[in-house]
Protein backbone atom coordinates (compact mmCIF):
# COMPACT_ATOMS: atom_id res chain seq x y z
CA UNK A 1 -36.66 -38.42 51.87
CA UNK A 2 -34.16 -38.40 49.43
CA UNK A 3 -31.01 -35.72 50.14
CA UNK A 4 -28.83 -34.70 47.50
CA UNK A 5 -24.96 -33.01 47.76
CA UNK A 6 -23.18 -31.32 45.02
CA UNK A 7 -19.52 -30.05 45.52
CA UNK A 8 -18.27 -27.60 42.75
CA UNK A 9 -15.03 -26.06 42.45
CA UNK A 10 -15.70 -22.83 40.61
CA UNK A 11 -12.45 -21.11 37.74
CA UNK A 12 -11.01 -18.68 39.58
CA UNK A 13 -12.76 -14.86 39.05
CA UNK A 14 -16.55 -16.97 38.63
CA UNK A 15 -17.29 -17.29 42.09
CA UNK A 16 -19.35 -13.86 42.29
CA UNK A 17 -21.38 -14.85 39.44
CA UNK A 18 -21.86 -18.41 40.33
CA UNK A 19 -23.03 -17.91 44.21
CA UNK A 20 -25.64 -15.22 43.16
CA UNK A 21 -26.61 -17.43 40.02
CA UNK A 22 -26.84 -20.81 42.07
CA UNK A 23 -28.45 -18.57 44.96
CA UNK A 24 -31.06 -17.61 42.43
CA UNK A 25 -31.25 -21.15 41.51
CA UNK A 26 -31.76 -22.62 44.74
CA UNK A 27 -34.98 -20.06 45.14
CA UNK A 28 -36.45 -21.09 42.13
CA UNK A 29 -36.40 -24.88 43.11
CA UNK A 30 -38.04 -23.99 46.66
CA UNK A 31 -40.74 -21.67 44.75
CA UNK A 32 -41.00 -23.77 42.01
CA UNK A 33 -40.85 -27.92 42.61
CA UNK A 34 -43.34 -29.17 45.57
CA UNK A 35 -41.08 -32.07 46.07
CA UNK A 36 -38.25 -29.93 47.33
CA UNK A 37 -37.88 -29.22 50.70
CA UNK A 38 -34.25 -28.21 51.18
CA UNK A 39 -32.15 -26.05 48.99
CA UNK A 40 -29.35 -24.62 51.03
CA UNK A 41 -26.32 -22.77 49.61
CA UNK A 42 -22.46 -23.01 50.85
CA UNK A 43 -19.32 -21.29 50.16
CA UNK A 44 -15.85 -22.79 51.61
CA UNK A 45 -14.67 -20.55 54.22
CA UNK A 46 -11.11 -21.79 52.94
CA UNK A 47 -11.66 -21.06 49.83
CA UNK A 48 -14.37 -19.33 47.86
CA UNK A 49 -13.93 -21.09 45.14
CA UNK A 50 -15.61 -24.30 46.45
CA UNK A 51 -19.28 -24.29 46.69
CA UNK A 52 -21.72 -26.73 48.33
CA UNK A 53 -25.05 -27.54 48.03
CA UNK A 54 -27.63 -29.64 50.00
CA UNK A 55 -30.97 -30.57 48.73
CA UNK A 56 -33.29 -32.56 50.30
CA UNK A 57 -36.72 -33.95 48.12
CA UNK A 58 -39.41 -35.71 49.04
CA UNK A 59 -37.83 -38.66 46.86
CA UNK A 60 -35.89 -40.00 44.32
CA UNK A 61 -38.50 -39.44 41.46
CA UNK A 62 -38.99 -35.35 42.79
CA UNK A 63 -35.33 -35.19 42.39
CA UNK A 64 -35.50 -36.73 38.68
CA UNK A 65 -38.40 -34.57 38.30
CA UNK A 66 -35.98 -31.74 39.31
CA UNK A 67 -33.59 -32.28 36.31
CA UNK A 68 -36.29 -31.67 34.25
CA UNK A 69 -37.45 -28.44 35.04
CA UNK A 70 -36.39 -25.75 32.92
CA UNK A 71 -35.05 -23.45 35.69
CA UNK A 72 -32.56 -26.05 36.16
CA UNK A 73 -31.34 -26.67 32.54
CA UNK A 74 -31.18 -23.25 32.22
CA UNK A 75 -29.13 -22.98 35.35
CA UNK A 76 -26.89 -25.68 33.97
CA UNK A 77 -26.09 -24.32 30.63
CA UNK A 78 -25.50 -20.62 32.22
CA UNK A 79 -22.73 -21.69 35.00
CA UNK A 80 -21.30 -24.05 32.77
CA UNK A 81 -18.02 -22.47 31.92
CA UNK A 82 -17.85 -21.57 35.27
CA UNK A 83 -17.52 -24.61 36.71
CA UNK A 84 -14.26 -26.61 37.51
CA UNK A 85 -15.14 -29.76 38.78
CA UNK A 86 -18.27 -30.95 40.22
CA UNK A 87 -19.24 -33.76 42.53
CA UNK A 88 -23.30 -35.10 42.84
CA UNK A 89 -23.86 -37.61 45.38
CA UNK A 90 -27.22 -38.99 46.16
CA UNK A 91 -28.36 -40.25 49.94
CA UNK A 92 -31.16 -41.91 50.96
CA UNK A 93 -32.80 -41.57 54.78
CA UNK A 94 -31.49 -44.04 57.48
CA UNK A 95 -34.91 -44.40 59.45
CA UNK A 96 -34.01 -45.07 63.35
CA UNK A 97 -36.01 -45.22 66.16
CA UNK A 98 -39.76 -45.71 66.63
């Protein structure tokens, strides 16, 4: 498996749109892309302007596949001014254990 983590800090007064935007976006990924599994959604109880998000594929090449898609580069170019700062970091399964 091959999990993903995005951290965005969202301009202040975007944080409405964004959450139901990437909310929307996370549904479309589940509905749409076989190879993902995990699409999960959270806002920082500190602060709502910081948003994380925690996908999980069935690999590296369903996550490249994921870039792709037009939901997504259409989700991109929409939250775009919206966004701050953003953070991707890629992880790959630890297997343990027999």
């Amino acid at each position: 498996m091959h999990c993903v983590s995005v951290e965005f800090e969202v301009r202040p007064g975007a944080e409405a749109d964004f959450v139901a935007r990437v909310a929307q976006q996370a549904a479309d990924s589940l509905r749409l892309e076989e190879g993902c599994h995990v699409f999960d959604v959270w806002q920082g109880g500190d602060s709502p302007l910081r948003v994380f998000l925690y996908e999980v594929y069935t690999d590296a090449a369903a996550f490249e596949a994921h870039l792709g898609m037009d939901h997504f580069n259409a989700f991109d170019a929409e939250v775009a001014d919206c966004v701050a700062d953003k953070r991707v970091r890629r992880w790959e399964e630890v297997r343990h254990g027999t």
